[in-house]
N, C-alpha and C. Protein backbone atom coordinates (compact mmCIF):
# COMPACT_ATOMS: atom_id res chain seq x y z
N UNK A 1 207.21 -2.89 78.33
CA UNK A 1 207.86 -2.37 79.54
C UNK A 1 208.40 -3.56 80.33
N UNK A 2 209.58 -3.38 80.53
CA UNK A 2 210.08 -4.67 81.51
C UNK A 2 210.73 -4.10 83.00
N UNK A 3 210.67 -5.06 83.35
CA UNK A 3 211.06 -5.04 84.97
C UNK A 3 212.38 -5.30 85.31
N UNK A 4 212.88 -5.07 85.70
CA UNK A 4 214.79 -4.64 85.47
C UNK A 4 215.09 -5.00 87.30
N UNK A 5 216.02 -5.52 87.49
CA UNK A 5 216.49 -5.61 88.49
C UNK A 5 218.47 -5.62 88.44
N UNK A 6 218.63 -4.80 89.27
CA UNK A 6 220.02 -4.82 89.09
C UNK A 6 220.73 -4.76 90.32
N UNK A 7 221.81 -5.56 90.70
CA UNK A 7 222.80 -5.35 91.65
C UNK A 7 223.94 -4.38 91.73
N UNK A 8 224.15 -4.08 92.66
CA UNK A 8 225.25 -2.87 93.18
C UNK A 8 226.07 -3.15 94.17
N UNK A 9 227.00 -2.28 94.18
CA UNK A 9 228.50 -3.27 95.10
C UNK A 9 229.26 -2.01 95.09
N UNK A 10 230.05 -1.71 96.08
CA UNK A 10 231.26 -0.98 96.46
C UNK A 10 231.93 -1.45 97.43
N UNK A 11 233.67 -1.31 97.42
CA UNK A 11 234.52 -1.27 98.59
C UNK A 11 235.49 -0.38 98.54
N UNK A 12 235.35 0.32 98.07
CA UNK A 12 236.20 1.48 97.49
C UNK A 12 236.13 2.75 97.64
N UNK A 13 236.75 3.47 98.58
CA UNK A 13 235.88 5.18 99.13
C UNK A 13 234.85 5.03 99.55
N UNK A 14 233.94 5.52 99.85
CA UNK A 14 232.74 5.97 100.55
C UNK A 14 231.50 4.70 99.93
N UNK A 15 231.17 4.00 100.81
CA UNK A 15 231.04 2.88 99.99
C UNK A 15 229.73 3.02 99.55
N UNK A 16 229.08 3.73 100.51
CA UNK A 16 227.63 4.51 100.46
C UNK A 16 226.79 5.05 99.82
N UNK A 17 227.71 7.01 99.38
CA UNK A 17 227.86 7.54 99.09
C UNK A 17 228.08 6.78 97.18
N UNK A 18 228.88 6.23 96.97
CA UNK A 18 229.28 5.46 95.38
C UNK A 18 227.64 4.74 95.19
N UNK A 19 227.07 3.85 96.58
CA UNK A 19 225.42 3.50 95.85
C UNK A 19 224.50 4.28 95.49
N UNK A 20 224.41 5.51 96.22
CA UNK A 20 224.08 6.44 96.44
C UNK A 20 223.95 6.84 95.16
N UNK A 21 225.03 7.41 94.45
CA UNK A 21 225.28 8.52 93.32
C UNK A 21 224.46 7.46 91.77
N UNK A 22 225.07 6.32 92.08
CA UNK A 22 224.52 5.29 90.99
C UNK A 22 223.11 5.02 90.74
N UNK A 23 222.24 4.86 92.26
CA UNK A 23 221.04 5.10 92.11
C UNK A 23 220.25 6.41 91.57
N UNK A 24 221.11 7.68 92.03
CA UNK A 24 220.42 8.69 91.94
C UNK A 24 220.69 8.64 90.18
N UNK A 25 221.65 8.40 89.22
CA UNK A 25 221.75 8.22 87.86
C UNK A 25 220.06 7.81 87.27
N UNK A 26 219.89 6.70 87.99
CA UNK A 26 218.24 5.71 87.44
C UNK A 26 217.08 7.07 87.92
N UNK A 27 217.32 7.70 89.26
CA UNK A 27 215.69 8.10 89.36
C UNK A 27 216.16 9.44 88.76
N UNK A 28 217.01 10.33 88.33
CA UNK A 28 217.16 11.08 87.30
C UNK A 28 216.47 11.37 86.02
N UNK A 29 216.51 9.63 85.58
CA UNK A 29 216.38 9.98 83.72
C UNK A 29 214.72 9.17 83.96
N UNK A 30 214.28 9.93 83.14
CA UNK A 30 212.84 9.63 82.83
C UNK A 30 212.69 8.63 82.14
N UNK A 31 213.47 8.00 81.52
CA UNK A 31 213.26 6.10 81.08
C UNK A 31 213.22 5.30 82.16
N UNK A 32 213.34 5.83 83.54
CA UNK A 32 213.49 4.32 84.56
C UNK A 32 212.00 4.84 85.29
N UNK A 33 211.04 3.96 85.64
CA UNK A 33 210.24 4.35 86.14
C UNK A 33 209.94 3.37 87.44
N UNK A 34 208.99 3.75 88.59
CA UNK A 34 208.78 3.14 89.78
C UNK A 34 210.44 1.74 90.37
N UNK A 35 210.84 3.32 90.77
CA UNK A 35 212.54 2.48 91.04
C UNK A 35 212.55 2.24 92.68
N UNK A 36 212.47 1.03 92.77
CA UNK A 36 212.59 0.64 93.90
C UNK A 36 213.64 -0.64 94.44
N UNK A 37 214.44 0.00 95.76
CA UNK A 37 215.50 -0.23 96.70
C UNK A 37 215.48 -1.25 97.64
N UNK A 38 216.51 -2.06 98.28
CA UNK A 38 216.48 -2.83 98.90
C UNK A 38 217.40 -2.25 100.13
N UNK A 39 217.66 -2.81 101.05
CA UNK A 39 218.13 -3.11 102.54
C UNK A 39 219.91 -2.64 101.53
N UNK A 40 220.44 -2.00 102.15
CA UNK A 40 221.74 -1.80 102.14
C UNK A 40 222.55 -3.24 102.77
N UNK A 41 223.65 -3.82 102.39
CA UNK A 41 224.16 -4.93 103.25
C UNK A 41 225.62 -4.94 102.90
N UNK A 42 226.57 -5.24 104.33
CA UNK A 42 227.52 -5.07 104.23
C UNK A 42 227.99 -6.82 103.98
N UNK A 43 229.02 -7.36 103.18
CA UNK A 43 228.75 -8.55 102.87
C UNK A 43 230.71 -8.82 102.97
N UNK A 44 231.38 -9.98 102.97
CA UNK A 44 232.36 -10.61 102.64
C UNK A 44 232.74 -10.28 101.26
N UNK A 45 234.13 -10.39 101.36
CA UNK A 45 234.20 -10.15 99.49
C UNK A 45 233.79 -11.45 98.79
N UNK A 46 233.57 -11.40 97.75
CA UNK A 46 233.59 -13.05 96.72
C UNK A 46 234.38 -13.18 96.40
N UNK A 47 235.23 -14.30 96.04
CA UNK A 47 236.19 -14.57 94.99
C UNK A 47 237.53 -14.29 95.72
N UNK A 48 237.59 -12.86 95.69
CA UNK A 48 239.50 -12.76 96.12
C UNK A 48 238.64 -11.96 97.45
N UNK A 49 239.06 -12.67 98.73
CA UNK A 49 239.08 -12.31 99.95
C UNK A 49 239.51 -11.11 100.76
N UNK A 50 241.13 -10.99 100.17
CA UNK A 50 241.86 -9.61 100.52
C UNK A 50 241.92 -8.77 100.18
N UNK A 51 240.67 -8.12 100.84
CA UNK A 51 240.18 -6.84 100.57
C UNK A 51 239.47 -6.14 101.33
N UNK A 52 238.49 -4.73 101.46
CA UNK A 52 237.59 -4.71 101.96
C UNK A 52 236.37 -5.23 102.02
N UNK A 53 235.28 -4.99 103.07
CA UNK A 53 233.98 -5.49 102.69
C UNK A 53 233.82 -4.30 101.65
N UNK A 54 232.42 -4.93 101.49
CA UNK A 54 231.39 -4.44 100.07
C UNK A 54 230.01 -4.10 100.86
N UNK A 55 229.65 -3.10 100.17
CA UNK A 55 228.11 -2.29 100.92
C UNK A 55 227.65 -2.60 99.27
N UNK A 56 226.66 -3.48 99.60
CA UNK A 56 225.82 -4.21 98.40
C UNK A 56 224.29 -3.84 98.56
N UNK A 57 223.81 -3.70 97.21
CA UNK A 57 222.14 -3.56 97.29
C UNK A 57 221.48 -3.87 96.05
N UNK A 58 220.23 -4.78 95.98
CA UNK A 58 219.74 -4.41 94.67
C UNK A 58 218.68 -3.13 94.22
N UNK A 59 218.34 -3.40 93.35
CA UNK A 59 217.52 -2.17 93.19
C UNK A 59 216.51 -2.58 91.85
N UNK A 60 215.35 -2.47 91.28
CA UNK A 60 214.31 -2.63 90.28
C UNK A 60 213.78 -1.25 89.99
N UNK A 61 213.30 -1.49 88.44
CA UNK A 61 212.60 -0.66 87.83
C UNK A 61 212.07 -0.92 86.80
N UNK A 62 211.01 -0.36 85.88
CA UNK A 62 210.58 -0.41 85.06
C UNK A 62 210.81 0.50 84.01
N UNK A 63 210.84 -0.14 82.49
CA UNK A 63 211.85 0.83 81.67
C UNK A 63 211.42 -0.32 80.42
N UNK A 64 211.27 0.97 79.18
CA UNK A 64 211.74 0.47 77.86
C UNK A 64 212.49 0.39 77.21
N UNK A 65 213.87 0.84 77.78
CA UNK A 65 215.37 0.73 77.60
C UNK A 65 215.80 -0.69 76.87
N UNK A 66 216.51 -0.56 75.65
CA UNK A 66 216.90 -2.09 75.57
C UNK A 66 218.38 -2.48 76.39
N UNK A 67 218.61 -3.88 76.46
CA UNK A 67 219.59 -4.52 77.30
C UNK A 67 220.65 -3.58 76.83
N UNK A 68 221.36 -3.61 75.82
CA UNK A 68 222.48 -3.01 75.14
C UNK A 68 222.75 -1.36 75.94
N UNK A 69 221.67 -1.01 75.68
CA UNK A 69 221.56 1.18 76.18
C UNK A 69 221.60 0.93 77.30
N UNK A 70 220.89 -0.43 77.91
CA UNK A 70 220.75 -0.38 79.98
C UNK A 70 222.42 -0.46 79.80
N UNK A 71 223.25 -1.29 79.23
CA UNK A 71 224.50 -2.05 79.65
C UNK A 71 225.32 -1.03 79.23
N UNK A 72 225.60 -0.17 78.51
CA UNK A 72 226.24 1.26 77.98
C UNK A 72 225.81 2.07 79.17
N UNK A 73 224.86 2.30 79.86
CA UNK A 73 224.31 3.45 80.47
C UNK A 73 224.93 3.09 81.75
N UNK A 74 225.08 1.83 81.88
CA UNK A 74 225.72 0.94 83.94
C UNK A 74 226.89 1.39 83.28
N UNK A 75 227.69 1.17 82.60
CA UNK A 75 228.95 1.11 82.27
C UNK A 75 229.69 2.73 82.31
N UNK A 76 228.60 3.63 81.69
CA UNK A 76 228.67 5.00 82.08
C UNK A 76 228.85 5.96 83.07
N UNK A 77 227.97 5.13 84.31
CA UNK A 77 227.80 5.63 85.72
C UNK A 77 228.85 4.69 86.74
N UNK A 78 229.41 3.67 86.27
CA UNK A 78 230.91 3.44 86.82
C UNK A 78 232.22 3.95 86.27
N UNK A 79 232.19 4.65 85.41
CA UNK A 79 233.09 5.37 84.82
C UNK A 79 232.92 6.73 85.77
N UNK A 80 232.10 7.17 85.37
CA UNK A 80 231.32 8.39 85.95
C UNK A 80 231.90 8.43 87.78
N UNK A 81 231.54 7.61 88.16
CA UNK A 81 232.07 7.34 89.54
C UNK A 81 233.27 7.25 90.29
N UNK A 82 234.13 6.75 88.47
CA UNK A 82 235.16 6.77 89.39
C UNK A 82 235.78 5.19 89.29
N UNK A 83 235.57 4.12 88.96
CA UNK A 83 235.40 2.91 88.65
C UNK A 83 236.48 2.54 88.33
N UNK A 84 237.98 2.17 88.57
CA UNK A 84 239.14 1.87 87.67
C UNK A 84 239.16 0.13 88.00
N UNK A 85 239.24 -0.71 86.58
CA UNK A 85 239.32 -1.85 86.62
C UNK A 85 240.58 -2.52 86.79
N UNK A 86 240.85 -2.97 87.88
CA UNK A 86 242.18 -3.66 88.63
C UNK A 86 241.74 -4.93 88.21
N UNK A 87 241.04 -5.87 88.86
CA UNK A 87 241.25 -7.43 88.42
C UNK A 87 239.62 -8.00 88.32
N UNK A 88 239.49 -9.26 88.09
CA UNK A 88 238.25 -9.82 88.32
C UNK A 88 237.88 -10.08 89.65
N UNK A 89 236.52 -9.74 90.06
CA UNK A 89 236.15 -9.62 91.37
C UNK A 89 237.39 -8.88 92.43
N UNK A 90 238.34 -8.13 91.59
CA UNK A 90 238.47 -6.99 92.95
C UNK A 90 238.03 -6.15 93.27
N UNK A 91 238.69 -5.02 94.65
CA UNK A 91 238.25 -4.03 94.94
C UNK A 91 237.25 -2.69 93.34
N UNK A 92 236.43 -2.57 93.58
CA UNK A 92 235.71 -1.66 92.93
C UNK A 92 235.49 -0.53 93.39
N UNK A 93 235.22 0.73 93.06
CA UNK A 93 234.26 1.72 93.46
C UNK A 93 232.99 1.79 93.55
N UNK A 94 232.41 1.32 92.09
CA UNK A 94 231.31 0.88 91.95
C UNK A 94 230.93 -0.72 91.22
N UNK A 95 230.13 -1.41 91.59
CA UNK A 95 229.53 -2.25 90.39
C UNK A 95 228.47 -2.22 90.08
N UNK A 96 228.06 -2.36 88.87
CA UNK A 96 226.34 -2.46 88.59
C UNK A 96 226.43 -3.58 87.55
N UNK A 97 225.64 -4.81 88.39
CA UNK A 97 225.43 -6.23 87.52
C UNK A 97 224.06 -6.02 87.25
N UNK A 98 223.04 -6.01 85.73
CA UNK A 98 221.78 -6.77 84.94
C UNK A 98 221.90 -7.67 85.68
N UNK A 99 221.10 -8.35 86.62
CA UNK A 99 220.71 -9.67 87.07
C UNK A 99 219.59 -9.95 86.58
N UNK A 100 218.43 -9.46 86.42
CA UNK A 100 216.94 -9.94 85.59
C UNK A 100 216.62 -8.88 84.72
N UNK A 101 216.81 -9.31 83.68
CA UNK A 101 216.07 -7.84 82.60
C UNK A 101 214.76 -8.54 82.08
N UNK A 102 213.31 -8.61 82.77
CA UNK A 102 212.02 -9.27 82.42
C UNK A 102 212.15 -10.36 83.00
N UNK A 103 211.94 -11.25 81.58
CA UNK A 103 211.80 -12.64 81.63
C UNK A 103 212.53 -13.19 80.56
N UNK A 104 213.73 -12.25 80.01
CA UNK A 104 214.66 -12.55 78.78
C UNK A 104 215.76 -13.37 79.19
N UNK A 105 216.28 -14.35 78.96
CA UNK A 105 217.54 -15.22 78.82
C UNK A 105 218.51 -15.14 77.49
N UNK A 106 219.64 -14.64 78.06
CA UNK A 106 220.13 -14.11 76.85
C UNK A 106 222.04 -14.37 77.68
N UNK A 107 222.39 -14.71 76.28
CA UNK A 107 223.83 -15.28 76.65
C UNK A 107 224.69 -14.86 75.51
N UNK A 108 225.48 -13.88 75.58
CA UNK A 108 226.77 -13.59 74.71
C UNK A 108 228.20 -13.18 75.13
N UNK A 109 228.89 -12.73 74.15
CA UNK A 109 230.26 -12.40 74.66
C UNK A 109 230.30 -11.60 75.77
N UNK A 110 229.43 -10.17 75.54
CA UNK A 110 229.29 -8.92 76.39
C UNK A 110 228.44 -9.76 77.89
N UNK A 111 227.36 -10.62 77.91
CA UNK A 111 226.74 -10.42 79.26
C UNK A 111 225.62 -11.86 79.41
N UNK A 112 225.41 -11.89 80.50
CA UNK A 112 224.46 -13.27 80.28
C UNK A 112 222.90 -12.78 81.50
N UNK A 113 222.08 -12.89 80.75
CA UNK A 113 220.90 -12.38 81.79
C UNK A 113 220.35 -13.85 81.15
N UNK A 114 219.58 -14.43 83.14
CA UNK A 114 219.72 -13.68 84.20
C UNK A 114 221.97 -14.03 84.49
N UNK A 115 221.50 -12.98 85.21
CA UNK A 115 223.21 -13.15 85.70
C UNK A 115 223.57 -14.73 86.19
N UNK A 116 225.00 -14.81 85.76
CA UNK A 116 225.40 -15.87 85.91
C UNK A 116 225.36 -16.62 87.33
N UNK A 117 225.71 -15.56 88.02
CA UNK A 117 226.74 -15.97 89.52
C UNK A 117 225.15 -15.51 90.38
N UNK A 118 224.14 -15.39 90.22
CA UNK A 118 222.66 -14.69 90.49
C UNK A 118 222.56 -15.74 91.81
N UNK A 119 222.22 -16.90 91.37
CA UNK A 119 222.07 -17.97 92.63
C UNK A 119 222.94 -18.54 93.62
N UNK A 120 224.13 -17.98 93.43
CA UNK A 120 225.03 -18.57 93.96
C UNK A 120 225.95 -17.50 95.20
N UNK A 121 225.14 -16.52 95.24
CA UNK A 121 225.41 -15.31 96.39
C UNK A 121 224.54 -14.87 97.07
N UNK A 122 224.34 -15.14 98.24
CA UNK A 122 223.17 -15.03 99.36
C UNK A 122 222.93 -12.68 99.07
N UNK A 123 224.42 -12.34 98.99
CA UNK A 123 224.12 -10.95 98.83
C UNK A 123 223.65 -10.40 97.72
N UNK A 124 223.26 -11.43 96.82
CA UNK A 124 222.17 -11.23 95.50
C UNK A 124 220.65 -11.45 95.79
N UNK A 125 220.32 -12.29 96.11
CA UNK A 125 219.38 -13.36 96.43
C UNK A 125 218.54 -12.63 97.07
N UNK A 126 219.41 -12.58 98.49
CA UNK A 126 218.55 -11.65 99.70
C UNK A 126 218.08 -10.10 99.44
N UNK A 127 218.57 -9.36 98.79
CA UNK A 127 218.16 -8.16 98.40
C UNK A 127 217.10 -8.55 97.52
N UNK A 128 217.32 -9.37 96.38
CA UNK A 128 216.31 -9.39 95.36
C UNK A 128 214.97 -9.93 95.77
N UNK A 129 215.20 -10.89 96.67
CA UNK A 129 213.61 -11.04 97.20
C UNK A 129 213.15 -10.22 98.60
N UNK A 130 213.71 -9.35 98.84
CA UNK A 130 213.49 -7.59 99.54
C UNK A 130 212.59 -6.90 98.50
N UNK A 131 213.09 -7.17 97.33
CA UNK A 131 212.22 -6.43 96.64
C UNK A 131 211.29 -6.96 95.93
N UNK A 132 211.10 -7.97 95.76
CA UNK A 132 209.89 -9.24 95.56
C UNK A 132 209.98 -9.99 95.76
N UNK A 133 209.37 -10.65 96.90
CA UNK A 133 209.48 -12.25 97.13
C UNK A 133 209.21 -13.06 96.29
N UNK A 134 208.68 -12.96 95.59
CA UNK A 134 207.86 -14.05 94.85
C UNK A 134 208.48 -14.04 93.35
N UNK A 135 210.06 -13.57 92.54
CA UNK A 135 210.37 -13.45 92.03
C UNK A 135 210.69 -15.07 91.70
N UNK A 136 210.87 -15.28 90.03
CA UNK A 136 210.90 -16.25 89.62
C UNK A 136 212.53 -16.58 88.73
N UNK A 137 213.01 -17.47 88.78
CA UNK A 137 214.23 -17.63 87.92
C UNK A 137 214.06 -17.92 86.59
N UNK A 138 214.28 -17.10 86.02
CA UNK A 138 213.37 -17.50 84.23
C UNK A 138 214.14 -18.63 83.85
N UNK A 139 215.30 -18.92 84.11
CA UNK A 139 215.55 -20.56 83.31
C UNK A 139 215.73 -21.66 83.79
N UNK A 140 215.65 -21.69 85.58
CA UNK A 140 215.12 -22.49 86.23
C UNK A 140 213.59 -22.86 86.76
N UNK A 141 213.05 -21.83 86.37
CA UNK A 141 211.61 -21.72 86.93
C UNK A 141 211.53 -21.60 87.91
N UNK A 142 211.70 -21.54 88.63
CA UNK A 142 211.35 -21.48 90.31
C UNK A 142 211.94 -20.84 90.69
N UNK A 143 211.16 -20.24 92.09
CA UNK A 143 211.40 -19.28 93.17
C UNK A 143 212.96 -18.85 93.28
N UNK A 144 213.58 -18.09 93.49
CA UNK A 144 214.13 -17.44 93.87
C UNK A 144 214.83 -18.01 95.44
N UNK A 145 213.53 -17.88 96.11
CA UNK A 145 213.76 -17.88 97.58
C UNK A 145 214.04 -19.60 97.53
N UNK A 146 213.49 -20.46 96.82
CA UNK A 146 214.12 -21.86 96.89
C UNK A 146 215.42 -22.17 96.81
N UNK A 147 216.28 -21.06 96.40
CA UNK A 147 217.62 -21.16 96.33
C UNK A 147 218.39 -20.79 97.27
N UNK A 148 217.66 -19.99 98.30
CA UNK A 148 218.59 -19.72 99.13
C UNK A 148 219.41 -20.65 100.48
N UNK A 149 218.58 -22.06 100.18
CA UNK A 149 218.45 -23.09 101.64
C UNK A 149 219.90 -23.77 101.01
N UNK A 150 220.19 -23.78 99.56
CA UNK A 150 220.83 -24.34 99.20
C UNK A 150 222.46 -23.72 98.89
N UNK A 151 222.22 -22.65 99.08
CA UNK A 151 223.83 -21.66 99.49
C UNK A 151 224.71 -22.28 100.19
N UNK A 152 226.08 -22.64 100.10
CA UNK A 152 227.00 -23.33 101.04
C UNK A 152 227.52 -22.04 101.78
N UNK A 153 228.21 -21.07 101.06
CA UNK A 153 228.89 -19.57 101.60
C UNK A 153 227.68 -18.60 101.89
N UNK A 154 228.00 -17.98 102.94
CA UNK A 154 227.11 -16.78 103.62
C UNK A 154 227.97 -15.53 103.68
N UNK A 155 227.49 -14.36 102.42
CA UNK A 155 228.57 -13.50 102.38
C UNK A 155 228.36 -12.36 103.63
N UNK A 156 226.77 -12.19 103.51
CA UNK A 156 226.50 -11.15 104.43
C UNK A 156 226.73 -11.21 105.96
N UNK A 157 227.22 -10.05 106.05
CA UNK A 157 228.00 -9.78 107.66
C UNK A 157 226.68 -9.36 108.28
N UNK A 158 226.14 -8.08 107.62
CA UNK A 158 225.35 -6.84 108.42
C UNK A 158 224.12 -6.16 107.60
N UNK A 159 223.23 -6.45 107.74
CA UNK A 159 222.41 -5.30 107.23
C UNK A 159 221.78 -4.03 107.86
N UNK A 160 222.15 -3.42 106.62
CA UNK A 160 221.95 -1.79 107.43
C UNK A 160 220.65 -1.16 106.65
N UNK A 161 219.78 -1.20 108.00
CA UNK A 161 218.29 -0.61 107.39
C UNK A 161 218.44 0.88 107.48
N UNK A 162 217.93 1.09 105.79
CA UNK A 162 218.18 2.25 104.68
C UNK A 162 216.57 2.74 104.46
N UNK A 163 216.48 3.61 104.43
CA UNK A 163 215.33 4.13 104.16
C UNK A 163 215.33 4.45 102.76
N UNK A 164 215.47 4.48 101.23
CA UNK A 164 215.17 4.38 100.16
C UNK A 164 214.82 5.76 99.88
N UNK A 165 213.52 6.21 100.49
CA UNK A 165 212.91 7.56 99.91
C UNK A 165 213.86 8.49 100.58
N UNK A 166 214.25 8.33 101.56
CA UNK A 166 214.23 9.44 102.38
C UNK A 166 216.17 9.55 102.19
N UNK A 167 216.79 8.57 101.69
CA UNK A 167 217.94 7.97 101.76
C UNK A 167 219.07 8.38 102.94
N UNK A 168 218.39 7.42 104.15
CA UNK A 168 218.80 7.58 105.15
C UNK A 168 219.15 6.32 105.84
N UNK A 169 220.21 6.63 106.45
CA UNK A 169 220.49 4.78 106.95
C UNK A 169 219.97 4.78 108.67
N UNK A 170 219.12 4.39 109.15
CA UNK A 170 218.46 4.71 110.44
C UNK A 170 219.09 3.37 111.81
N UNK A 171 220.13 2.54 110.93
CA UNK A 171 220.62 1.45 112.34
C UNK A 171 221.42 0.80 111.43
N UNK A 172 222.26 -0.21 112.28
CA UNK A 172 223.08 -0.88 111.79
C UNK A 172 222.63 -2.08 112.43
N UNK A 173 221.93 -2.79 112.12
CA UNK A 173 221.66 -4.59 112.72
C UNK A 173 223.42 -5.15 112.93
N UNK A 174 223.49 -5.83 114.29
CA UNK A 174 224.74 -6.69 114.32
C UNK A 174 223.81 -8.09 115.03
């Protein structure tokens, strides 16, 4: 059984509503088990600027799913959504990035876990240690949270505390 952590991203329609539907895909199917949510956050775009913001979150679970069926199954529920691919890092409907699948390091044509761009976006980082601090970088070894002092760009604007179970957004921090 491995421990799965994955990122999520919209700027595209209802930006919410698109995390929303993607999560509800995972606590649906009885292969994802104890699925747990992070802080909703409204963040800067990456890469190409002109655009909207992005309502970003990660999210974990536990699952005997292999990488391949997880990466067919994300790929499914952005289709599913609604997802049309315009450019690299543009506007999306949905995204769903594998950022930690266990403690596997794995690099091919299709995908690279842990994710490539993982340390290098405060709106990765910060969700993922929301949902465990004490998470480890399997091919750097170390903390997680050691990486964050070292971020030059700060994408996040806003976080908006989300209630998870209840899936309710109860404030908007400015």
């Amino acid at each position: 059984m491995n421990k799965i952590f994955l990122g999520l991203g919209s700027n595209v329609g209802d930006k919410v509503e698109n995390i929303l539907k993607a999560i509800e895909y995972f606590q649906n199917d009885e292969r994802f088990l104890d699925v747990a949510c992070s802080s909703l956050y409204e963040t800067k775009p990456y890469g190409i600027i002109e655009q909207e913001n992005f309502i970003n979150c990660a999210f974990s679970f536990l699952s005997e799913i292999t990488l391949d069926e997880l990466f067919v199954f994300t790929k499914s529920i952005e289709k599913e959504i609604g997802r049309i691919k315009r450019q690299n890092w543009g506007p999306r409907e949905i995204d769903i990035d594998i950022l930690l699948f266990g403690d596997e390091i794995i690099k091919n044509v299709k995908i690279c876990i842990p994710h490539r761009d993982l340390l290098n976006r405060d709106f990765v980082l910060i969700p993922l240690l929301e949902i465990d601090k004490n998470l480890i970088h399997p091919v750097e070894k170390k903390s997680l949270k050691s990486f964050l002092s070292k971020l030059d760009d700060k994408y996040i604007i806003d976080k908006i505390n989300f209630n998870f179970k209840q899936k309710e957004i109860s404030d908007l921090t400015k």
